[in-house]
Protein backbone atom coordinates (compact mmCIF):
# COMPACT_ATOMS: atom_id res chain seq x y z
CA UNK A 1 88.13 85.57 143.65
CA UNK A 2 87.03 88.24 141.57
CA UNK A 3 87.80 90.58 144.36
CA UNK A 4 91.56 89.18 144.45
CA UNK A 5 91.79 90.10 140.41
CA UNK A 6 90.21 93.65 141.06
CA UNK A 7 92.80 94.20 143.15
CA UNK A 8 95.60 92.94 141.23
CA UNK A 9 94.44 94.79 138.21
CA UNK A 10 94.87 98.01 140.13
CA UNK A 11 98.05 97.37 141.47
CA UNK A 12 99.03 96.88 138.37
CA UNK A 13 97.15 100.10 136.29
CA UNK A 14 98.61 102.25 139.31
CA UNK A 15 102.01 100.46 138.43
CA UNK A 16 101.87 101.89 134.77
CA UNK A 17 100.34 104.94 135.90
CA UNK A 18 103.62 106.00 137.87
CA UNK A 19 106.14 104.53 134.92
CA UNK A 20 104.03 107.18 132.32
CA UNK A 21 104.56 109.77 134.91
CA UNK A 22 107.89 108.91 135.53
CA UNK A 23 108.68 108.76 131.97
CA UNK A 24 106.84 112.12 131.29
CA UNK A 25 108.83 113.92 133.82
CA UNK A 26 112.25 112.93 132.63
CA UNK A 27 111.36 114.06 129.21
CA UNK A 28 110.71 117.72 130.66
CA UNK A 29 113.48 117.22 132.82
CA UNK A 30 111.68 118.24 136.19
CA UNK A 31 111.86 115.10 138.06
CA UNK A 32 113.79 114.33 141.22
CA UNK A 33 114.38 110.40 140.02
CA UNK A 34 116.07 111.51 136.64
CA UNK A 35 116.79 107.45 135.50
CA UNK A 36 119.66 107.60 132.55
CA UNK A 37 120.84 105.43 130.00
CA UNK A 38 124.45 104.97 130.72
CA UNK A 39 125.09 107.92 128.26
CA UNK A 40 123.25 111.10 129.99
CA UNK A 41 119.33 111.32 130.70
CA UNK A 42 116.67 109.12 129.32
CA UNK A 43 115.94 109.59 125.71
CA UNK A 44 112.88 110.80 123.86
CA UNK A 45 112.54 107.11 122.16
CA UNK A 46 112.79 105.65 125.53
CA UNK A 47 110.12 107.81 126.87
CA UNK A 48 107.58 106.90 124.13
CA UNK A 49 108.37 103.40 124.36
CA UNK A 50 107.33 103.68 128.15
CA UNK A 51 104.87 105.57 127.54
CA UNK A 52 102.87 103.27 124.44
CA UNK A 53 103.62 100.27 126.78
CA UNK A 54 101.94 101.82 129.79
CA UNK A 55 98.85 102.89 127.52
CA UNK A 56 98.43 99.29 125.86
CA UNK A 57 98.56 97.47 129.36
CA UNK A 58 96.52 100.15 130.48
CA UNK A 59 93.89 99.80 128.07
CA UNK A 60 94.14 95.89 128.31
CA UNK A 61 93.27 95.93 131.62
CA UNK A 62 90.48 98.14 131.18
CA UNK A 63 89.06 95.59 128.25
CA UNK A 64 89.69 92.51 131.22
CA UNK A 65 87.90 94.72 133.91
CA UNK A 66 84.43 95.45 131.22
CA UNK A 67 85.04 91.80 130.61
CA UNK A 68 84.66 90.61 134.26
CA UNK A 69 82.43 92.84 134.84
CA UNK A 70 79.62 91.23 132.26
């Protein structure tokens, strides 16, 4: 069991891991999946929203994994 959680939980860090990437990229404007908005390229707010989102899940499942791990 606790070897089908492991595994989920780094699907899903790997998961955030590309969408900061991915966000970082299209705020320097070097990425060959530029996403937009409707209006022109992804904006700066979008970007940070992506990336605090990706950090707090991040970090979450970092807390679950030291939990689990007790």
């Amino acid at each position: 069991m606790a070897s089908v959680y492991s595994s989920r939980l780094e699907k899903r860090k790997q998961w955030w891991k590309t969408q900061l990437r991915e966000a970082e990229a299209n705020g320097r404007g070097d990425s060959t999946s530029q996403r937009t908005n409707g209006k022109g390229l992804i904006s700066g707010l979008d970007i940070l929203q992506v990336r605090i989102q990706a950090e707090r899940a991040l970090r979450k499942a970092q807390k679950c994994q030291n939990e689990r791990s007790l």
